[in-house]
C-alpha atoms as a PDB file:
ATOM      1  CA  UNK A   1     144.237  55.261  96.190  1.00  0.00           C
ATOM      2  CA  UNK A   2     146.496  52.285  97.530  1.00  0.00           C
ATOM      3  CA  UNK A   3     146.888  49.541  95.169  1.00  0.00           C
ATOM      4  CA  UNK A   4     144.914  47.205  96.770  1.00  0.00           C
ATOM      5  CA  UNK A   5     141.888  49.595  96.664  1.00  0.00           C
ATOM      6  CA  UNK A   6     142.824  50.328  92.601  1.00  0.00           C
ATOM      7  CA  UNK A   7     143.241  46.155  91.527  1.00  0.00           C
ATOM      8  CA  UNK A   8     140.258  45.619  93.660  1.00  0.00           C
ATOM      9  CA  UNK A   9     138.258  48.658  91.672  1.00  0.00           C
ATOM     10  CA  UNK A  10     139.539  47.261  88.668  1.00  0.00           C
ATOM     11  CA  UNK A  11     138.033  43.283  89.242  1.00  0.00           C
ATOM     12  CA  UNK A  12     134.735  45.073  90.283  1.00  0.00           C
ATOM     13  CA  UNK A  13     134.361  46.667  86.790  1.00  0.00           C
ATOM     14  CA  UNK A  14     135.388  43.760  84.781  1.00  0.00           C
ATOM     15  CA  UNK A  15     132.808  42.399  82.885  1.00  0.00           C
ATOM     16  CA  UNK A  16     134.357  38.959  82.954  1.00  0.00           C
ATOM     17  CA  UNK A  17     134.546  38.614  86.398  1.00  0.00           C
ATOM     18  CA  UNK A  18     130.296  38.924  85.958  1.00  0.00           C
ATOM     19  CA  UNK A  19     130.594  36.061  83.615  1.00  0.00           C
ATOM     20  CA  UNK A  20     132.806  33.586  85.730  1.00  0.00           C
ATOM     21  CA  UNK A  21     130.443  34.378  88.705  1.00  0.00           C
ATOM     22  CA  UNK A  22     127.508  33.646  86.659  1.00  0.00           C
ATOM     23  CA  UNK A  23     129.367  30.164  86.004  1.00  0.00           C
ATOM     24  CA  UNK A  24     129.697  30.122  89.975  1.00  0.00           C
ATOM     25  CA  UNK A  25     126.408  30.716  90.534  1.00  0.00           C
ATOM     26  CA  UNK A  26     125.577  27.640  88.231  1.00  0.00           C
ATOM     27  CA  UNK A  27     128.056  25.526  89.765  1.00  0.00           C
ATOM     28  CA  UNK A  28     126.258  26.226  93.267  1.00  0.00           C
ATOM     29  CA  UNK A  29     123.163  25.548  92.558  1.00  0.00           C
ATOM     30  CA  UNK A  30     124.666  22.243  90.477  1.00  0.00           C
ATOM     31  CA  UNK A  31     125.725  21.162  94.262  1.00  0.00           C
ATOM     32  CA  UNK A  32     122.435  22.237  95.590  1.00  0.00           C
ATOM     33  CA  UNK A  33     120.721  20.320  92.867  1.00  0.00           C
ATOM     34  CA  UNK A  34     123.002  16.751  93.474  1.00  0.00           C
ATOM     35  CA  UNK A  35     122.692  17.448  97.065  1.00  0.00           C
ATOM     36  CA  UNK A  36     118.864  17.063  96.509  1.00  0.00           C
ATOM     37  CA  UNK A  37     119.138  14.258  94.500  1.00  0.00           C
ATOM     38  CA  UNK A  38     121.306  12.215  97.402  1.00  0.00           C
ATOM     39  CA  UNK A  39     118.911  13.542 100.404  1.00  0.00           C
ATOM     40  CA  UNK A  40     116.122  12.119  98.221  1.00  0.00           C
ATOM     41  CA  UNK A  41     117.937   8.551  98.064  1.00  0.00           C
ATOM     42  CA  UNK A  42     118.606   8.912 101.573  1.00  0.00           C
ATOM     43  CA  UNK A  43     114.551   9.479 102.238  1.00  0.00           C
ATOM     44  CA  UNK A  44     114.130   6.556 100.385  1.00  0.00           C
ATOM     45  CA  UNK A  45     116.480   3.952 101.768  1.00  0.00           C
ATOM     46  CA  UNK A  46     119.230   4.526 100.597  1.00  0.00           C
ATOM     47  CA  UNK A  47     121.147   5.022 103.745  1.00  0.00           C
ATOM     48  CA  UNK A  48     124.826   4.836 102.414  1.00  0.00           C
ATOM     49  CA  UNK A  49     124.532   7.891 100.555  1.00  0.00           C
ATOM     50  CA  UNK A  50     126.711  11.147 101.461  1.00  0.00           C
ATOM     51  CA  UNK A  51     123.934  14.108 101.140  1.00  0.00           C
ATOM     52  CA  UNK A  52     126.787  16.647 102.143  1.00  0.00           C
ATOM     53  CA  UNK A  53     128.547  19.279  99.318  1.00  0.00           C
ATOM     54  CA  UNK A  54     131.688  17.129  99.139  1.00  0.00           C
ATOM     55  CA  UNK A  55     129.661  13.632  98.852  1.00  0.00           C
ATOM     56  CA  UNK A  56     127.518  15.640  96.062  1.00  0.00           C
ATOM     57  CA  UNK A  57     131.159  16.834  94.430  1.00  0.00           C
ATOM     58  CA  UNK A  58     132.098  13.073  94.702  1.00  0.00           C
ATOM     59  CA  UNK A  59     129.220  11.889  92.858  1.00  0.00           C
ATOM     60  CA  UNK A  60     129.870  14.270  90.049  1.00  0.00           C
ATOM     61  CA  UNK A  61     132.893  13.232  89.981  1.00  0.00           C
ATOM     62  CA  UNK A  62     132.035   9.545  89.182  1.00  0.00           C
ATOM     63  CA  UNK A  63     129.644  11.052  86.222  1.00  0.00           C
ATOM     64  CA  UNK A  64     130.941  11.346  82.215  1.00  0.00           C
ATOM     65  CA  UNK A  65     133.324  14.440  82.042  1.00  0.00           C
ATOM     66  CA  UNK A  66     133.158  14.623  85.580  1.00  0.00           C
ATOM     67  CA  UNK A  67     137.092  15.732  86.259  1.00  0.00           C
ATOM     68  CA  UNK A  68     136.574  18.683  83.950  1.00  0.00           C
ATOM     69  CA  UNK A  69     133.240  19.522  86.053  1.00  0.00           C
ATOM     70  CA  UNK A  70     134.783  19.245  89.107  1.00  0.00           C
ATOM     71  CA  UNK A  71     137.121  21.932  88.042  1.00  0.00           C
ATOM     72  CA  UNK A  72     134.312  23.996  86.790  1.00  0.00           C
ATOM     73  CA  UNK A  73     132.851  24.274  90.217  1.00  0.00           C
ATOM     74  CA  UNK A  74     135.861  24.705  91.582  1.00  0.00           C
ATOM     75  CA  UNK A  75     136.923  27.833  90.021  1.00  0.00           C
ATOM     76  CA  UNK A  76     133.341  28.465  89.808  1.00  0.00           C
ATOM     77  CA  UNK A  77     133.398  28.765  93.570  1.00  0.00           C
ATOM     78  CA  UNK A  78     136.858  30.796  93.723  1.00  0.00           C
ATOM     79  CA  UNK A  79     135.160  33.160  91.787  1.00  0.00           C
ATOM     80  CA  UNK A  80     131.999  33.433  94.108  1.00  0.00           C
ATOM     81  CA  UNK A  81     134.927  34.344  96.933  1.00  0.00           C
ATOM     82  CA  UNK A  82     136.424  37.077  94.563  1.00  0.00           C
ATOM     83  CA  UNK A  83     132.601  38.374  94.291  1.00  0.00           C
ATOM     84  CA  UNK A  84     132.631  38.364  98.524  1.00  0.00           C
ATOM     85  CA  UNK A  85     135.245  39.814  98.929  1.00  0.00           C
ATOM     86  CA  UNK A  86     134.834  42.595  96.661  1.00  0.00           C
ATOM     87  CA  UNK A  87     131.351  42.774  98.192  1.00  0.00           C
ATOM     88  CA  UNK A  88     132.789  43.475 101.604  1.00  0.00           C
ATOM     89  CA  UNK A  89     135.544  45.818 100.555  1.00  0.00           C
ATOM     90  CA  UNK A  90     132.256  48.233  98.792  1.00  0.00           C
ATOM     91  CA  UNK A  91     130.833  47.607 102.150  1.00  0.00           C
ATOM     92  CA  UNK A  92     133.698  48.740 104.246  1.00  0.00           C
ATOM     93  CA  UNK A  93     134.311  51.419 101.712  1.00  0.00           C
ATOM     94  CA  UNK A  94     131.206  52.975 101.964  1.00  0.00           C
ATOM     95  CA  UNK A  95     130.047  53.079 105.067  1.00  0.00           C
ATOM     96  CA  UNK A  96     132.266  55.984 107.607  1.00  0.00           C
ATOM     97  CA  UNK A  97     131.178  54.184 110.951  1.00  0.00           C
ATOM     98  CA  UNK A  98     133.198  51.332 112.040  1.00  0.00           C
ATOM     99  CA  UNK A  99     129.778  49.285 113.078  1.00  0.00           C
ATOM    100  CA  UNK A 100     128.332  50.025 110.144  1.00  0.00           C
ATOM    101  CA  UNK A 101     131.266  49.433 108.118  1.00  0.00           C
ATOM    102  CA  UNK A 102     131.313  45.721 110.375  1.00  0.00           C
ATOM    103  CA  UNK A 103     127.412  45.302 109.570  1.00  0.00           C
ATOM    104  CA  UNK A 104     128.373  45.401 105.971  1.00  0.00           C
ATOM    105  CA  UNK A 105     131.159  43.769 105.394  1.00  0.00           C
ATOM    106  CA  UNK A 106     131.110  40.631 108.092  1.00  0.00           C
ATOM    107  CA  UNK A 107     128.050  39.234 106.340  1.00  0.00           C
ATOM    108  CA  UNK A 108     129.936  39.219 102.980  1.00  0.00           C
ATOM    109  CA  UNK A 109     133.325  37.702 104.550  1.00  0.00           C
ATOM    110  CA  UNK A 110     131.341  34.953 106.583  1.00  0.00           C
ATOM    111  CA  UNK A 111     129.214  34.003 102.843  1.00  0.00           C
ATOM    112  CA  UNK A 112     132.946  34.001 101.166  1.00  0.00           C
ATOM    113  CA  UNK A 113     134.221  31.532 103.991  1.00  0.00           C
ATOM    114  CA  UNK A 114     131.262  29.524 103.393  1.00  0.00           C
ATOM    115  CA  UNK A 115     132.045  29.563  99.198  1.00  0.00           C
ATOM    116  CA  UNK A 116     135.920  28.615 100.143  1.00  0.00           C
ATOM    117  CA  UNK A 117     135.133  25.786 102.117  1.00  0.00           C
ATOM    118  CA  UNK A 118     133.323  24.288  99.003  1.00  0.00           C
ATOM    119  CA  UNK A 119     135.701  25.339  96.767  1.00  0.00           C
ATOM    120  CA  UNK A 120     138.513  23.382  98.974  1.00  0.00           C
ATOM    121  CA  UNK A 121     136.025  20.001  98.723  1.00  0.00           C
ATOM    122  CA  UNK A 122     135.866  20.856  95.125  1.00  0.00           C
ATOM    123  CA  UNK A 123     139.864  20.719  95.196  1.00  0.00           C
ATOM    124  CA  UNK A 124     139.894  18.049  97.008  1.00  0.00           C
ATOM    125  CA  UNK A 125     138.135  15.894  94.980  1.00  0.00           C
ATOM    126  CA  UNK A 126     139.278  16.885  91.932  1.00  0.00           C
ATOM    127  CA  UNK A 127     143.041  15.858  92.941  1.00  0.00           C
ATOM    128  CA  UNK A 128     141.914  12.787  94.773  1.00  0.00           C
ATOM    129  CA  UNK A 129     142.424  13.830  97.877  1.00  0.00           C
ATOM    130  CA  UNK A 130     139.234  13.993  99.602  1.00  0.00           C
ATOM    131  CA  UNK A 131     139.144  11.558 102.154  1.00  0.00           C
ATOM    132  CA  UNK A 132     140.757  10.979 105.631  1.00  0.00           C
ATOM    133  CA  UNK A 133     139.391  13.536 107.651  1.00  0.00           C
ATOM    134  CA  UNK A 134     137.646  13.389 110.801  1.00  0.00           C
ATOM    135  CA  UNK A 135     135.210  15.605 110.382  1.00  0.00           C
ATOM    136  CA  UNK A 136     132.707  17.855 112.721  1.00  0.00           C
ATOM    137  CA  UNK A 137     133.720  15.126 114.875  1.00  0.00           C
ATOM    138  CA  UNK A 138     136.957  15.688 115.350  1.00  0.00           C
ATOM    139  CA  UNK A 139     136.514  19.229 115.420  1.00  0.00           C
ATOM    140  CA  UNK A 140     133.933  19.780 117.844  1.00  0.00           C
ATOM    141  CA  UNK A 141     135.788  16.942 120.377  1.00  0.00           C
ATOM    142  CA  UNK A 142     138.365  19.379 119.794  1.00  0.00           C
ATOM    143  CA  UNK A 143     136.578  22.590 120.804  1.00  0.00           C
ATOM    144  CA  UNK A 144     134.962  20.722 123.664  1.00  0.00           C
ATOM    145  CA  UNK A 145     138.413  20.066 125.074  1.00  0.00           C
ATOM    146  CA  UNK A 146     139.097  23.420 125.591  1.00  0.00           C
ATOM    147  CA  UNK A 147     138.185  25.631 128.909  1.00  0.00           C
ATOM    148  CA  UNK A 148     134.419  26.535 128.260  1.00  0.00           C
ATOM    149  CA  UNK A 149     134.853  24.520 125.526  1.00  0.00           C
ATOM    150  CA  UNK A 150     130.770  23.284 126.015  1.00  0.00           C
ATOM    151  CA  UNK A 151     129.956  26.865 125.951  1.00  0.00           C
ATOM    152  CA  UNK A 152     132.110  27.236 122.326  1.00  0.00           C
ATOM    153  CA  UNK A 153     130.203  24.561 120.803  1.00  0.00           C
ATOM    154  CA  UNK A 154     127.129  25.789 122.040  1.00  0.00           C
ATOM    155  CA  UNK A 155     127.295  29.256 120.793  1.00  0.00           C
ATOM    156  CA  UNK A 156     128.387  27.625 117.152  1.00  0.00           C
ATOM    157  CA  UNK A 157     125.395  25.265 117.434  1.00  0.00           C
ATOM    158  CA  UNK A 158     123.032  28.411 118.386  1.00  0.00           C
ATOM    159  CA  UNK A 159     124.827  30.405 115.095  1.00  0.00           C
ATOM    160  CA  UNK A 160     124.133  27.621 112.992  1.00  0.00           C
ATOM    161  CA  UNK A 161     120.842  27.543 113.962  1.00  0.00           C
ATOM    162  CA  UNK A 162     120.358  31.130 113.928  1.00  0.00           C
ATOM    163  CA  UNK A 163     121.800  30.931 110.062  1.00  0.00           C
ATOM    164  CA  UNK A 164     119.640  28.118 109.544  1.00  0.00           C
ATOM    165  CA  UNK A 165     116.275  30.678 110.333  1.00  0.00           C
ATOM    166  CA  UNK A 166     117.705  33.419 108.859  1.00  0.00           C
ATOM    167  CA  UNK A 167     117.490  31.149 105.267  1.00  0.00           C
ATOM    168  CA  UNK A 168     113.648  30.134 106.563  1.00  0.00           C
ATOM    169  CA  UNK A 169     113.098  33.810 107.099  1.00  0.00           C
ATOM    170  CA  UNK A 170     114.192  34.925 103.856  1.00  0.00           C
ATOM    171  CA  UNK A 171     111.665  32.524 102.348  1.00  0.00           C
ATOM    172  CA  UNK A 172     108.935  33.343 104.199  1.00  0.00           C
ATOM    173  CA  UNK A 173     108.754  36.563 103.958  1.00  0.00           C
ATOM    174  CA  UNK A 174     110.230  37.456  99.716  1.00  0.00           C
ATOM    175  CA  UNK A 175     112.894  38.819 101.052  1.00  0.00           C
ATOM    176  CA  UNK A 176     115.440  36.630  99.131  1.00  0.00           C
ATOM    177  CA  UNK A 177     113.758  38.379  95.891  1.00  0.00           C
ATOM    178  CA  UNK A 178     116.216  41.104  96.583  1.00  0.00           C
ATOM    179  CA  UNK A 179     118.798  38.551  95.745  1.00  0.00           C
ATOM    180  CA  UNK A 180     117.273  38.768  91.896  1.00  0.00           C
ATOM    181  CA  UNK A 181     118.970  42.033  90.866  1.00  0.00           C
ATOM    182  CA  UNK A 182     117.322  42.206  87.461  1.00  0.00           C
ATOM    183  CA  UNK A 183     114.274  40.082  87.804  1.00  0.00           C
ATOM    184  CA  UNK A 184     111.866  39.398  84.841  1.00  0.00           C
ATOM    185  CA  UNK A 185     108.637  41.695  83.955  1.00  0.00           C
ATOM    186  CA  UNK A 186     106.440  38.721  82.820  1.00  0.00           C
ATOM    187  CA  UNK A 187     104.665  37.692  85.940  1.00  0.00           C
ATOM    188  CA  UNK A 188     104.348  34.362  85.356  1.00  0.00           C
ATOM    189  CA  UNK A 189     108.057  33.570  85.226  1.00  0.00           C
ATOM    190  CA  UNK A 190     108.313  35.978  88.754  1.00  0.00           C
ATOM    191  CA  UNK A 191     105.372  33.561  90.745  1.00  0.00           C
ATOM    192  CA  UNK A 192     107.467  30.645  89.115  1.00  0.00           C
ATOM    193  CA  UNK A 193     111.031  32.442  90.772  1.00  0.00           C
ATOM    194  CA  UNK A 194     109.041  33.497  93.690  1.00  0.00           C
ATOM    195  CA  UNK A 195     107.929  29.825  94.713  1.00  0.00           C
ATOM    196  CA  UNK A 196     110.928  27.939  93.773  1.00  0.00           C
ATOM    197  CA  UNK A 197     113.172  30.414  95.969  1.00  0.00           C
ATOM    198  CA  UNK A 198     110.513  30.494  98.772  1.00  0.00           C
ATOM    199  CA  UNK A 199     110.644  26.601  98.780  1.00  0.00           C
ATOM    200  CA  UNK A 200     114.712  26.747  98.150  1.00  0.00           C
ATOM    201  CA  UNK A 201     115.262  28.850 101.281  1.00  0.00           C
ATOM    202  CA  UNK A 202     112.895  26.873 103.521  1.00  0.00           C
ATOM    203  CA  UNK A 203     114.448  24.064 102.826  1.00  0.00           C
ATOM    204  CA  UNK A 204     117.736  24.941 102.910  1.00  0.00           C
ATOM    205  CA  UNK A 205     117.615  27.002 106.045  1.00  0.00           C
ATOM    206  CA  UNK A 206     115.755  23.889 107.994  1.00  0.00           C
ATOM    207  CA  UNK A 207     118.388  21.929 107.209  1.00  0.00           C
ATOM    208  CA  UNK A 208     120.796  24.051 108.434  1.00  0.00           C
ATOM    209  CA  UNK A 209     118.902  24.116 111.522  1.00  0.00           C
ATOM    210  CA  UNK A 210     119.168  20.643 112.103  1.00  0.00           C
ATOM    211  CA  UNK A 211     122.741  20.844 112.081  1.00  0.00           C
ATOM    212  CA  UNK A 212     122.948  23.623 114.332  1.00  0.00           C
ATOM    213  CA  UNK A 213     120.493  21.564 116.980  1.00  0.00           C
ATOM    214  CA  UNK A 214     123.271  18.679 116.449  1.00  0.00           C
ATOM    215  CA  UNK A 215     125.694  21.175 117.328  1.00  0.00           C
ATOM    216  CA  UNK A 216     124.110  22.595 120.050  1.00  0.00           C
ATOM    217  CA  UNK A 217     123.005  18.972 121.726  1.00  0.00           C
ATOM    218  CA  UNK A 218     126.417  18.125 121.708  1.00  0.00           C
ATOM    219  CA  UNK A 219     127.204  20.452 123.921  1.00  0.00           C
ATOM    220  CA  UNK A 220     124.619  19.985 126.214  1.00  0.00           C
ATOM    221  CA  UNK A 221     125.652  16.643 126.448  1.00  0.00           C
ATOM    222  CA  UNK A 222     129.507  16.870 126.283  1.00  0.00           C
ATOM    223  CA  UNK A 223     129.862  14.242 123.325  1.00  0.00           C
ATOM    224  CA  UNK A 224     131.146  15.309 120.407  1.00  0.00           C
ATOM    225  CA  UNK A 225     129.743  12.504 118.485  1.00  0.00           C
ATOM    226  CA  UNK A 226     126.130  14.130 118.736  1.00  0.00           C
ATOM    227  CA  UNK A 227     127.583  16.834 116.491  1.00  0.00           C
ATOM    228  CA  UNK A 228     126.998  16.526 112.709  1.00  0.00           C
ATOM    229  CA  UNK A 229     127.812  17.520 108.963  1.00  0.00           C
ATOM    230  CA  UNK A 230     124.520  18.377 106.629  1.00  0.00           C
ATOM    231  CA  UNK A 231     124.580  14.387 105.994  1.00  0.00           C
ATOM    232  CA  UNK A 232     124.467  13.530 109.226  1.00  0.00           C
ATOM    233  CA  UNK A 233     121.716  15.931 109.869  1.00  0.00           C
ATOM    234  CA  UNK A 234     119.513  14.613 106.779  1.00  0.00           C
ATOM    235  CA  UNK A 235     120.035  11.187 108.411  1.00  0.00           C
ATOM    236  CA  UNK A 236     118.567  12.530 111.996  1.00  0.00           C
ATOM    237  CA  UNK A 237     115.505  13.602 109.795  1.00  0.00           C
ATOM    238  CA  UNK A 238     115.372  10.539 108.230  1.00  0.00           C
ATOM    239  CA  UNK A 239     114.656   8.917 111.611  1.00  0.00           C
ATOM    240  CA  UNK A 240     112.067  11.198 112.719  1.00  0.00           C
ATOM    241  CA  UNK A 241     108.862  10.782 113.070  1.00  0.00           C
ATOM    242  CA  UNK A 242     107.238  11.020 109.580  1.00  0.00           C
ATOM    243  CA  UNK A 243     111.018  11.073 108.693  1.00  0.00           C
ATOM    244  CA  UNK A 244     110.653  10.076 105.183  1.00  0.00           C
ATOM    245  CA  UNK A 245     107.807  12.491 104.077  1.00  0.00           C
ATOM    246  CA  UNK A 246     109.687  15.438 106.092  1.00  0.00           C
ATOM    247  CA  UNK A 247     113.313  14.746 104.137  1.00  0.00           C
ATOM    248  CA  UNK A 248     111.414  14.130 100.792  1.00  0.00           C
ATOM    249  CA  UNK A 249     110.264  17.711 101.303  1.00  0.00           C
ATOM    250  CA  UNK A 250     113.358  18.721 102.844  1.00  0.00           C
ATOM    251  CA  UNK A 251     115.224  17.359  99.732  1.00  0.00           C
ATOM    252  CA  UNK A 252     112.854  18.937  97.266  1.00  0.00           C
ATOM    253  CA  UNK A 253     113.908  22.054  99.157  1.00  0.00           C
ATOM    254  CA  UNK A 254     117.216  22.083  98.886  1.00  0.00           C
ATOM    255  CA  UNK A 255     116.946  21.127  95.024  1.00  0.00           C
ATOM    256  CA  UNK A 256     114.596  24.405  94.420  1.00  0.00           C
ATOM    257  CA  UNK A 257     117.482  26.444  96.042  1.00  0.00           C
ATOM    258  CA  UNK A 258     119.870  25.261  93.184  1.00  0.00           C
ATOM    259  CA  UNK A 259     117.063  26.520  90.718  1.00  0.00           C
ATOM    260  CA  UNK A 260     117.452  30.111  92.500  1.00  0.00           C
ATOM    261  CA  UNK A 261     120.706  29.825  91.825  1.00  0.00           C
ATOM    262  CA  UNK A 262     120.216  29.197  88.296  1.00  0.00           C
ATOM    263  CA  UNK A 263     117.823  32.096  88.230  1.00  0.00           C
ATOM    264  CA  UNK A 264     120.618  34.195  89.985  1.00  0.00           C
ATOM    265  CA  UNK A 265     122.755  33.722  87.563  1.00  0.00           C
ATOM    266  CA  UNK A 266     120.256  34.289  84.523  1.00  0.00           C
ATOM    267  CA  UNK A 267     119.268  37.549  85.773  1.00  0.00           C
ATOM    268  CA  UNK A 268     122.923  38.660  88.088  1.00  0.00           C
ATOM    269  CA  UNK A 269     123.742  42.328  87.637  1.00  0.00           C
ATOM    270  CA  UNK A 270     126.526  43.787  90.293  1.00  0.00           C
END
């Protein structure tokens, strides 16, 4: 055994690593939770708000104790890409086929990308040096500069979409229960899980999907200012049509999937 394979074997059987990504978990669905809480303003008028993970980091920030918080979620988060990344090297570890061993392990590396990128706002925020960027702006006028750049930016926005029903799926059909490892006997607390997670996906995933449209439209239309963050997006739903009622439930969505989380982390067994 190489010993990469033997430190990685010995972080997977570490029962404090199952305690810091319990305090990940928490510090995920704390985001979720804020990010909720902002989308909700937003529904309501509030139209300065950032409903986005680093604008909900930045308003935890502002709260009492909020630089030691900060730092919470941010090693909270580092430790939710340890968990990944051990996750993918089981995957790749036990599977003898190099597809399956891709079907396994991608999914694990793409959520641990996805857990970094907060954990960089996180830093960010917590040193003071969150702002100045330009943004999916700047990045997709960057892709669409390239040759077949349109087509780039499409295929993200189609991805992001794709993601974005993937979450909707999972909440539709229970199949996010899987995600509850050691869930509780009394049936009353499992139809309370049950609903908050189905409502926590849905929402989540549509607004995912929202961004991916964004995305996708700027493609279609070679402007990379049609392209959006989650805030963005939660403003675009704000505008809609029944707009408010739509990102109240929206909001209330996204909230229930920091709940999930807290349930994930009550009942998380690796």
């Amino acid at each position: 055994m190489s010993n990469i394979s033997r430190a990685a074997q010995k972080a997977d059987d570490s029962d404090s690593l199952d305690h810091v990504i319990r305090v990940g978990l928490i510090a995920y669905g704390v985001v979720h939770l804020l990010i909720g809480w902002l989308a909700l303003q937003i529904a309501f008028g509030e139209k300065a708000k950032n409903a986005s993970g680093t604008g909900a980091l930045e308003y935890l920030a502002r709260q009492p104790f909020g630089g030691v918080l900060i730092w919470v979620v941010a090693i909270g988060m580092v430790a939710l890409v340890l968990w990944r990344l051990l996750e993918a090297w089981q995957g790749w570890q036990r599977e003898d086929d190099n597809a399956d061993r891709a079907k396994a392990a991608v999914p694990q590396l793409f959520k641990g990308v996805l857990y970094a990128m907060l954990a960089w706002s996180a830093l960010q925020v917590a040193t003071n040096s969150s702002g100045g960027g330009s943004g999916t702006d700047g990045l997709t006028a960057k892709l669409l500069q390239l040759p077949a750049g349109q087509l780039i930016v499409g295929a993200i926005g189609l991805g992001i979409v794709g993601y974005g029903g993937y979450y909707v799926y999972q909440g539709w059909s229970d199949k996010f229960l899987e995600k509850l490892d050691g869930r509780p006997q009394n049936a009353d607390v499992s139809k309370a899980y049950r609903w908050v997670g189905k409502a926590g996906h849905i929402g989540k995933g549509a607004s995912i999907a929202v961004i991916g449209a964004l995305f996708t439209y700027a493609a279609a239309t070679h402007d990379a200012n049609k392209s959006a963050g989650l805030d963005r997006a939660l403003q675009e739903v704000a505008q809609a049509p029944f707009g408010q009622l739509l990102l109240t439930l929206v909001a209330l969505g996204i909230a229930c999937y920091g709940v999930f989380a807290f349930a994930r982390a009550r009942h998380f067994d690796r």
